[in-house]
C-alpha atoms as a PDB file:
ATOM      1  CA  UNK A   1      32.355  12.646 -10.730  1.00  0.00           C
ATOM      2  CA  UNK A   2      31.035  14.566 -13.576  1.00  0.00           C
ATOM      3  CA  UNK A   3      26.824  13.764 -13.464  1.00  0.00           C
ATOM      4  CA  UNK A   4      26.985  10.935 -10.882  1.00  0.00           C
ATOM      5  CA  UNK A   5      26.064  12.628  -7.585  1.00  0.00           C
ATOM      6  CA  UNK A   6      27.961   9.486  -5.262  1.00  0.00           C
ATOM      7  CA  UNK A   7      30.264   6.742  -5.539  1.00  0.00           C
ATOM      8  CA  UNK A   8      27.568   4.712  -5.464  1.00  0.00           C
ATOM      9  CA  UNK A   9      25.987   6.102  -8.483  1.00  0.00           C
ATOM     10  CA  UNK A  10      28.627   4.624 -10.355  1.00  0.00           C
ATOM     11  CA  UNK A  11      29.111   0.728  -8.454  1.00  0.00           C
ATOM     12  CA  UNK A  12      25.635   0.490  -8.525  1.00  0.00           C
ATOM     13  CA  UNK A  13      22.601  -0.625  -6.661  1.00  0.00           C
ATOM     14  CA  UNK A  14      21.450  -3.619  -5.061  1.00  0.00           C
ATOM     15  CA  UNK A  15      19.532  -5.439  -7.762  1.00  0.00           C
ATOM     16  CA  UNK A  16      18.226  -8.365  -9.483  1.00  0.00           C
ATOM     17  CA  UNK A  17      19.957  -8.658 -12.604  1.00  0.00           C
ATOM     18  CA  UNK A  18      22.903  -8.785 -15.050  1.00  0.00           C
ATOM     19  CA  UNK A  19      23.351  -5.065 -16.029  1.00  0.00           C
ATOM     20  CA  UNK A  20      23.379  -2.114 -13.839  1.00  0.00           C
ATOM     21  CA  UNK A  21      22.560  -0.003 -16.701  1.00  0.00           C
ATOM     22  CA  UNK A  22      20.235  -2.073 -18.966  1.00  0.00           C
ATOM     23  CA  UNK A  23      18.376  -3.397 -15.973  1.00  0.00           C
ATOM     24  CA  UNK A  24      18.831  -1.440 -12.939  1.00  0.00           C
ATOM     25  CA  UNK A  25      18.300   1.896 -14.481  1.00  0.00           C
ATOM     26  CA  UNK A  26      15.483   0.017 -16.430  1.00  0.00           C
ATOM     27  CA  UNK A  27      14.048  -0.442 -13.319  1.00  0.00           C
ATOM     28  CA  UNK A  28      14.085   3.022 -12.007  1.00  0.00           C
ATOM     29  CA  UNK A  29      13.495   4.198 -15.577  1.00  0.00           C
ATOM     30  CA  UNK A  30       9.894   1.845 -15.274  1.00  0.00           C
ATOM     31  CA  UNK A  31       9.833   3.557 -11.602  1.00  0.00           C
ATOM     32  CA  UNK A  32       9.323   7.166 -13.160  1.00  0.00           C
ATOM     33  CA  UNK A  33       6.606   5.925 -15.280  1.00  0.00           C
ATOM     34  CA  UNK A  34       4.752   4.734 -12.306  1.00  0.00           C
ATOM     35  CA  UNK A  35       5.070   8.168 -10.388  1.00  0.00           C
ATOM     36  CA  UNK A  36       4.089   9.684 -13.557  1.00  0.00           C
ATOM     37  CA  UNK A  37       1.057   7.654 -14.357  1.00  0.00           C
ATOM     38  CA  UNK A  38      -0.053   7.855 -10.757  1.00  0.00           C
ATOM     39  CA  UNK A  39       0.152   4.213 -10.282  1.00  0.00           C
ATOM     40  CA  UNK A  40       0.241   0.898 -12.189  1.00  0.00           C
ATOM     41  CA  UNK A  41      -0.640   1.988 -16.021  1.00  0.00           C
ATOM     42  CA  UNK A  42      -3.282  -0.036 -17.437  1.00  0.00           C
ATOM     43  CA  UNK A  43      -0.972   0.123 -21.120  1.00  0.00           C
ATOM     44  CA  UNK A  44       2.373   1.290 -21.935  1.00  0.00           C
ATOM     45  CA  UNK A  45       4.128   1.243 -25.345  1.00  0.00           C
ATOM     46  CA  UNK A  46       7.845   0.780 -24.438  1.00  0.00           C
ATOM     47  CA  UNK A  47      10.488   2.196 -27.663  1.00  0.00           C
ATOM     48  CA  UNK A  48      13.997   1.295 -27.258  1.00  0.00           C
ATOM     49  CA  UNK A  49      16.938   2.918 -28.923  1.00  0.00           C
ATOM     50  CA  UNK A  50      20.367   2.117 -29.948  1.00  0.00           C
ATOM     51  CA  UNK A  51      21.903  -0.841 -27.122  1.00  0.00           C
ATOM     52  CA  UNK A  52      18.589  -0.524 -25.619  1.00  0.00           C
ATOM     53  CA  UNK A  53      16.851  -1.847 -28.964  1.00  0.00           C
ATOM     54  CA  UNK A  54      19.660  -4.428 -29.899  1.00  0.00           C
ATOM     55  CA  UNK A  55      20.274  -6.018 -26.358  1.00  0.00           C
ATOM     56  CA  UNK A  56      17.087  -5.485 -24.421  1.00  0.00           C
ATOM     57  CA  UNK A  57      15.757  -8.896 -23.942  1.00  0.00           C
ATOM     58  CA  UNK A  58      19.277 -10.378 -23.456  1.00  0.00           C
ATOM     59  CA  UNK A  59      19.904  -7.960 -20.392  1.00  0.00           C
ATOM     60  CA  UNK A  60      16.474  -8.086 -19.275  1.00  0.00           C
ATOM     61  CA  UNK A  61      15.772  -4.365 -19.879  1.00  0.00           C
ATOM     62  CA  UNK A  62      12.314  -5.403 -20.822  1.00  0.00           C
ATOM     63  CA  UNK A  63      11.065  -7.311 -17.156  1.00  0.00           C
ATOM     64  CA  UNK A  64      12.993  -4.473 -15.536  1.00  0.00           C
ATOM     65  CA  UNK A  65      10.614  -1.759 -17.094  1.00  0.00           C
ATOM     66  CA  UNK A  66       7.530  -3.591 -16.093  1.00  0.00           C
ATOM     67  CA  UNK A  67       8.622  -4.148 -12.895  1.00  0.00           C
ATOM     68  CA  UNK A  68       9.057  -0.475 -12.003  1.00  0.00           C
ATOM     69  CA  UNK A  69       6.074   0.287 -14.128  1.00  0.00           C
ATOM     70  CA  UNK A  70       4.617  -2.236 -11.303  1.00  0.00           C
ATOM     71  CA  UNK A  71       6.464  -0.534  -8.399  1.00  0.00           C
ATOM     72  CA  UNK A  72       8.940  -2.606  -7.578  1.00  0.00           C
ATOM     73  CA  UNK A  73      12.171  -2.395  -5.834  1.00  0.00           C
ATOM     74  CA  UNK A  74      15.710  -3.442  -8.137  1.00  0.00           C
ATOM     75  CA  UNK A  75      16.293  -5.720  -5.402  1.00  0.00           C
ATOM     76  CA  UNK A  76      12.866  -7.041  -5.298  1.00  0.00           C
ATOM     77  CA  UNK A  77      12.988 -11.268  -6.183  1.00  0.00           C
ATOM     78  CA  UNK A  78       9.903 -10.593  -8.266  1.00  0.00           C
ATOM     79  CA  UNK A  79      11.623  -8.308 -11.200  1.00  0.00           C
ATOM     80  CA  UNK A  80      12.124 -11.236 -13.568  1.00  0.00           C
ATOM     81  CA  UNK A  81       9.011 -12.744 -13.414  1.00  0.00           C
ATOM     82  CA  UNK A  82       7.495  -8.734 -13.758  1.00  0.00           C
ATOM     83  CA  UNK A  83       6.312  -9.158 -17.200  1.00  0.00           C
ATOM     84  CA  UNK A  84       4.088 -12.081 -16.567  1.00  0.00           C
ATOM     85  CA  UNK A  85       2.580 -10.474 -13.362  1.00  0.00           C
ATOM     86  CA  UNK A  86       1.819  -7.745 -15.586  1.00  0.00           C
ATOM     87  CA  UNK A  87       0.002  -9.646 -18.029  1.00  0.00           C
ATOM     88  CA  UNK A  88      -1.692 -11.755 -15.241  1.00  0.00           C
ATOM     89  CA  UNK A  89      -3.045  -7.885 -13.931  1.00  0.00           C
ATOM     90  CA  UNK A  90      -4.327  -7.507 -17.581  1.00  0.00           C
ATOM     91  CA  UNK A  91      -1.694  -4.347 -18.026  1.00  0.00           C
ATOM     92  CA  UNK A  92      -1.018  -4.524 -21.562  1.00  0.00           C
ATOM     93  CA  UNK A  93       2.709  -3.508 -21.811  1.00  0.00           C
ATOM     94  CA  UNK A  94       4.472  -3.618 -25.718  1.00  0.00           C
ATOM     95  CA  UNK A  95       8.085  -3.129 -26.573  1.00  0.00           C
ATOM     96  CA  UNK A  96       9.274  -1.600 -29.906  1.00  0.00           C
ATOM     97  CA  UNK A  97      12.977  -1.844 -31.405  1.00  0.00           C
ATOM     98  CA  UNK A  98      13.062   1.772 -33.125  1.00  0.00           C
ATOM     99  CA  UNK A  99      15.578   2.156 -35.967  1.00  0.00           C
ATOM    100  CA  UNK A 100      18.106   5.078 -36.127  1.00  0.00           C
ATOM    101  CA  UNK A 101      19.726   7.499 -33.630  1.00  0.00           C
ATOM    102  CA  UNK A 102      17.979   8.510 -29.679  1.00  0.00           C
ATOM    103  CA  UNK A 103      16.051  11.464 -29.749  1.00  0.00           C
ATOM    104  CA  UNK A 104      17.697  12.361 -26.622  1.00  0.00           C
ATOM    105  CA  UNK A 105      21.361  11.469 -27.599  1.00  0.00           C
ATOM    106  CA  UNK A 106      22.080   8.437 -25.704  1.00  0.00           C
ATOM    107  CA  UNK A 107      22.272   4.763 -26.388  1.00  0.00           C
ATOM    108  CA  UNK A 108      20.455   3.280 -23.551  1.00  0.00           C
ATOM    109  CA  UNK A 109      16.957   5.192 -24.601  1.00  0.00           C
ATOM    110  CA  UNK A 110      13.498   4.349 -23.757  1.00  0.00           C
ATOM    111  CA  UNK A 111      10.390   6.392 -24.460  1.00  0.00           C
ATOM    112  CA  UNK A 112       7.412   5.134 -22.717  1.00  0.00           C
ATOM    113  CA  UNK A 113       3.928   6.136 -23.813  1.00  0.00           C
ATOM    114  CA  UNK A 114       1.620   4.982 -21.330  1.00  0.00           C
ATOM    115  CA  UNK A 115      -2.281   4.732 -20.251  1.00  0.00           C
ATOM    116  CA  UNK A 116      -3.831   4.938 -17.201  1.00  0.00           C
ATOM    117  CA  UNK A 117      -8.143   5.808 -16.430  1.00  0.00           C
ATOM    118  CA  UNK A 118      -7.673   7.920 -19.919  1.00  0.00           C
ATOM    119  CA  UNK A 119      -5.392   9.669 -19.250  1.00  0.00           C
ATOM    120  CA  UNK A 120      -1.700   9.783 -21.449  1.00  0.00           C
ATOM    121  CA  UNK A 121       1.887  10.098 -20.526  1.00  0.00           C
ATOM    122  CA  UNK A 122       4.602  10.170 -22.273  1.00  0.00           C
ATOM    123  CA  UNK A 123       8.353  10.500 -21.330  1.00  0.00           C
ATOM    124  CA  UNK A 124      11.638  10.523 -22.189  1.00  0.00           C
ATOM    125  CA  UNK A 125      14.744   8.761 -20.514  1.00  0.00           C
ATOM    126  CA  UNK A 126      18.124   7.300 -20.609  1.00  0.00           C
ATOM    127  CA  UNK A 127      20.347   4.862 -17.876  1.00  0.00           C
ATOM    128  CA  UNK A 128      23.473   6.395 -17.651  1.00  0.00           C
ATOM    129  CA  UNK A 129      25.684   4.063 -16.088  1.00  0.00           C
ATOM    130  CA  UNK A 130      25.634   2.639 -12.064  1.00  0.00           C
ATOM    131  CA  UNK A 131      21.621   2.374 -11.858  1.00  0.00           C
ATOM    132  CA  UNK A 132      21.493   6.258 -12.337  1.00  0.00           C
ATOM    133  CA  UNK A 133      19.138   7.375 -15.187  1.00  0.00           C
ATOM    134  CA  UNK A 134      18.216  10.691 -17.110  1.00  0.00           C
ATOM    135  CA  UNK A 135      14.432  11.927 -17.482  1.00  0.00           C
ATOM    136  CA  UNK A 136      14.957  14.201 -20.935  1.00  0.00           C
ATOM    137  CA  UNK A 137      11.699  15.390 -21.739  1.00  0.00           C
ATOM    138  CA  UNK A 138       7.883  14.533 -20.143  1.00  0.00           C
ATOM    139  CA  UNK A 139       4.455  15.327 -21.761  1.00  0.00           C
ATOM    140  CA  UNK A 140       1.237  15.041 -19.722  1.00  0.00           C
ATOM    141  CA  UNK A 141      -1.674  17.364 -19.250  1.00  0.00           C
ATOM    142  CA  UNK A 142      -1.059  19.881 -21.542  1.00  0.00           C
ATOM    143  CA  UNK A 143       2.417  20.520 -20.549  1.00  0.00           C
ATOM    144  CA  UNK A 144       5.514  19.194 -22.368  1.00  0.00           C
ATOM    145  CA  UNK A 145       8.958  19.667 -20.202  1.00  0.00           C
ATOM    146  CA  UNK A 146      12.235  19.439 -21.119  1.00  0.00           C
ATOM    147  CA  UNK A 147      14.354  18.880 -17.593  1.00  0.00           C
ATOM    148  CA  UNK A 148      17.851  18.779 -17.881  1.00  0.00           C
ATOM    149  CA  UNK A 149      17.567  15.203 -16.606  1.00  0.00           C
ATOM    150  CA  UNK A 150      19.303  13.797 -13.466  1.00  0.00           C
ATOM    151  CA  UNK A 151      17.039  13.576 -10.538  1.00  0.00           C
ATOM    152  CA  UNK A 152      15.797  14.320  -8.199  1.00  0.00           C
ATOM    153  CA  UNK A 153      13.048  16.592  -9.429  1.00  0.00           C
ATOM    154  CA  UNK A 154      10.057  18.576  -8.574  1.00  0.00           C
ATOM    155  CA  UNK A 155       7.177  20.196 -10.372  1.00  0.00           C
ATOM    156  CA  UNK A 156       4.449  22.396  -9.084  1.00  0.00           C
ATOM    157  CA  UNK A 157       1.490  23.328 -10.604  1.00  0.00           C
ATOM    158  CA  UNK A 158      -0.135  26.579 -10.241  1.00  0.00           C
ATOM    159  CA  UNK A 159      -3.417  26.715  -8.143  1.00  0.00           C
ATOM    160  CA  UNK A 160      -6.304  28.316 -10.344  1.00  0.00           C
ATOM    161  CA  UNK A 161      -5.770  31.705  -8.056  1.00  0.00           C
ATOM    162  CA  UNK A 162      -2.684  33.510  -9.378  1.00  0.00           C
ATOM    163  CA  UNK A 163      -2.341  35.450  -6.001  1.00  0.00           C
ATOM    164  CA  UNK A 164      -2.792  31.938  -3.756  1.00  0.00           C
ATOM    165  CA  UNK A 165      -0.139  30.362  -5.991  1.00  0.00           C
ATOM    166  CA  UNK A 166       2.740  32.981  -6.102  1.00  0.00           C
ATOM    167  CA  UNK A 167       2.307  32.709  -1.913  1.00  0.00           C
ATOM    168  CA  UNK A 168       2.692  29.036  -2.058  1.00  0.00           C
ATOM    169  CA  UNK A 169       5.645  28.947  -4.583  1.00  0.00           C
ATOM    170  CA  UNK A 170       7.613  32.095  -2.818  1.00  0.00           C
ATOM    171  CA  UNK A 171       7.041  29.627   0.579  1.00  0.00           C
ATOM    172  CA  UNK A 172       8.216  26.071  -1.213  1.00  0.00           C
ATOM    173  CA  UNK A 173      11.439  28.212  -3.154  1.00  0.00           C
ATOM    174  CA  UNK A 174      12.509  29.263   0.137  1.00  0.00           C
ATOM    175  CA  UNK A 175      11.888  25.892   2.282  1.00  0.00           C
ATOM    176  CA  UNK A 176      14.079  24.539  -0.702  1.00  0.00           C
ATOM    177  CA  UNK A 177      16.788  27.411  -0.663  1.00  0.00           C
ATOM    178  CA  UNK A 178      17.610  27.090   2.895  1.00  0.00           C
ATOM    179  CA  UNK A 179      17.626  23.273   2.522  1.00  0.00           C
ATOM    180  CA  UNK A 180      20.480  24.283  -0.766  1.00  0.00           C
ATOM    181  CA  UNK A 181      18.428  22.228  -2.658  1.00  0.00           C
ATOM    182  CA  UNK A 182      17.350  23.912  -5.848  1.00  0.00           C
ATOM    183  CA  UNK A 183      19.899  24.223  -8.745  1.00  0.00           C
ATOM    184  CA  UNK A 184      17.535  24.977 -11.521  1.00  0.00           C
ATOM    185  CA  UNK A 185      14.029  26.376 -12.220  1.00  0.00           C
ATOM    186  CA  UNK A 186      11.971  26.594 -14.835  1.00  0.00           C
ATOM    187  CA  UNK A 187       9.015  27.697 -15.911  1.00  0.00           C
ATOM    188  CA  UNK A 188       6.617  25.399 -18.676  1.00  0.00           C
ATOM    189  CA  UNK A 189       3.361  27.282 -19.166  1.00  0.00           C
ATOM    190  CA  UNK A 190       0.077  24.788 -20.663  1.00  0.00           C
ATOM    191  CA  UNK A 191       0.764  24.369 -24.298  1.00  0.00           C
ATOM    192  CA  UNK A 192      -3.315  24.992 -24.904  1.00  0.00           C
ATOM    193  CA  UNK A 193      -3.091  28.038 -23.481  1.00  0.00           C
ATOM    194  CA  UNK A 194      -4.776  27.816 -20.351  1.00  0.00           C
ATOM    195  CA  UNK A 195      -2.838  30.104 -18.370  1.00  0.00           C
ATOM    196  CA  UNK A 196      -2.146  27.383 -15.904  1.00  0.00           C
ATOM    197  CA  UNK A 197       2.058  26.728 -15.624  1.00  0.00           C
ATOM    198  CA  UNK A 198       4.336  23.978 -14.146  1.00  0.00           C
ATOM    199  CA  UNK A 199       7.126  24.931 -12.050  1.00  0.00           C
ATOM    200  CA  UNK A 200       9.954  22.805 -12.332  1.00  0.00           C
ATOM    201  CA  UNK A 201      12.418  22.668  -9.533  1.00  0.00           C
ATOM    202  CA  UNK A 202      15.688  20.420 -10.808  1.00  0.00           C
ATOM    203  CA  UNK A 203      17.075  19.711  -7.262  1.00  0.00           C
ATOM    204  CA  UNK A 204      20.597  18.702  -5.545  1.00  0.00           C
ATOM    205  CA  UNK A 205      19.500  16.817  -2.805  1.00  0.00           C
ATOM    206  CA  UNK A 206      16.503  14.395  -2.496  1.00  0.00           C
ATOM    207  CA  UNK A 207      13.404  15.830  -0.196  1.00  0.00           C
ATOM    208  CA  UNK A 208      12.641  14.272   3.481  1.00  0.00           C
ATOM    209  CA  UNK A 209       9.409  13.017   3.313  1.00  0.00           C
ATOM    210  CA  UNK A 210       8.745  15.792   6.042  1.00  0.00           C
ATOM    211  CA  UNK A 211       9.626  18.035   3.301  1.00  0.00           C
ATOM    212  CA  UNK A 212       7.565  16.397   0.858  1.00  0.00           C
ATOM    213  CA  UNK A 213       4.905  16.576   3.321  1.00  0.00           C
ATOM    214  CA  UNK A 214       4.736  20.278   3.860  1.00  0.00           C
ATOM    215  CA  UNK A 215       5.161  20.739   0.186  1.00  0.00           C
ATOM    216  CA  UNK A 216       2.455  19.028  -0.496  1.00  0.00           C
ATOM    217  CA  UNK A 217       0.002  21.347   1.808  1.00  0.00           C
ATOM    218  CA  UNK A 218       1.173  24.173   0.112  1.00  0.00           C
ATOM    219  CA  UNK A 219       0.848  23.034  -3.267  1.00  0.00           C
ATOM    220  CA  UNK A 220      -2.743  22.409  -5.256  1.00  0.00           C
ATOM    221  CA  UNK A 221      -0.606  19.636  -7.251  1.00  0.00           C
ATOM    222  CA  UNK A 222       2.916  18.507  -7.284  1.00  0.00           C
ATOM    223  CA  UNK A 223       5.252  15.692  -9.119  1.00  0.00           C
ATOM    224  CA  UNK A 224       8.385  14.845  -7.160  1.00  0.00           C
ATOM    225  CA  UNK A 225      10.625  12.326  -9.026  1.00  0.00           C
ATOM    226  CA  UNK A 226      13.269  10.524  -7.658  1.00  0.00           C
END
């Protein structure tokens, strides 16, 4: 099965569309950049790569983005008319064919750079095949993480009290180890040299939301993408 985590990863999703890789995972690639902006982005710069750049408007890769970046469902009957919704919520959304190779090694690349109240995102991701994508690399806040890439995924930051925050990580590592979720963690610290640090937890199994839920007590901030 190699990266896919079901059978389904690889038929696909229910969707609205002609490609389950240049549309679906466009979707869900649009998706991230709505959990990551906290909401509907009020600009995003869109760069495609590779079959990305050369075939995006053909296979609809370009509606597809804006309607995740918009929150909606694949399967939703809205995703083709996304773009023009967009435009009629004044959300200024660009695209950009970028010459030469992925920075992150794969064909079907998009790197969104997106605005919301000030605030900047950027990230990194590739569809891989069967509606199932890749988040490479995000930047926001001062931090600038490199996940391995298949989700789900979690990140944590630390509360201002060191003491506080070791408690609540040492209580959500071992809700997740007896659930066998984690497979990876990592540690980003604040590239401005706060002293603050992101805990990234790259996960097997996506969280219950009654999981979600009593991670989110414990934790001053967290990011769960899926």
């Amino acid at each position: 099965m190699g990266k896919y985590r079901s059978v389904f990863d690889i038929i696909g999703p229910v969707m609205i569309g002609p490609s389950s890789s240049h549309t679906a995972g466009a979707v869900s690639i649009g998706r991230i950049g709505h959990i990551l902006a906290g909401g509907i982005p009020d600009r995003a710069v869109i760069h495609h790569y590779e079959s990305f750049a050369r075939t995006h408007k053909g296979h609809g890769t370009d509606y597809a983005i804006a309607s995740g970046l918009l929150g909606l469902a694949p399967d939703d009957p809205k995703v083709p008319n996304a773009l023009a919704i967009a435009c009629g919520m004044g959300v200024d959304i660009e695209f950009i064919e970028e010459d030469g190779d992925s920075p992150i090694h794969h064909p079907n690349t998009a790197v969104l750079d997106m605005e919301k109240d000030g605030k900047v995102v950027s990230f990194w991701a590739c569809s891989i095949g069967g509606g199932t994508i890749e988040v490479r690399r995000i930047r926001m806040d001062g931090y600038d993480m490199r996940p391995s890439g298949l989700l789900p995924m979690l990140f944590i930051e630390e509360n201002h009290s060191r003491s506080d925050s070791d408690k609540a990580l040492s209580t959500v590592e071992a809700m997740l180890g007896r659930g066998g979720h984690v497979m990876q963690k990592t540690i980003y610290p604040k590239i401005d040299g706060e002293g603050r640090r992101m805990i990234g937890f790259e996960l097997e199994h996506p969280l219950s939301a009654d999981q979600q839920d009593e991670i989110d007590v414990l934790a001053s901030r967290l990011i769960y993408l899926h």
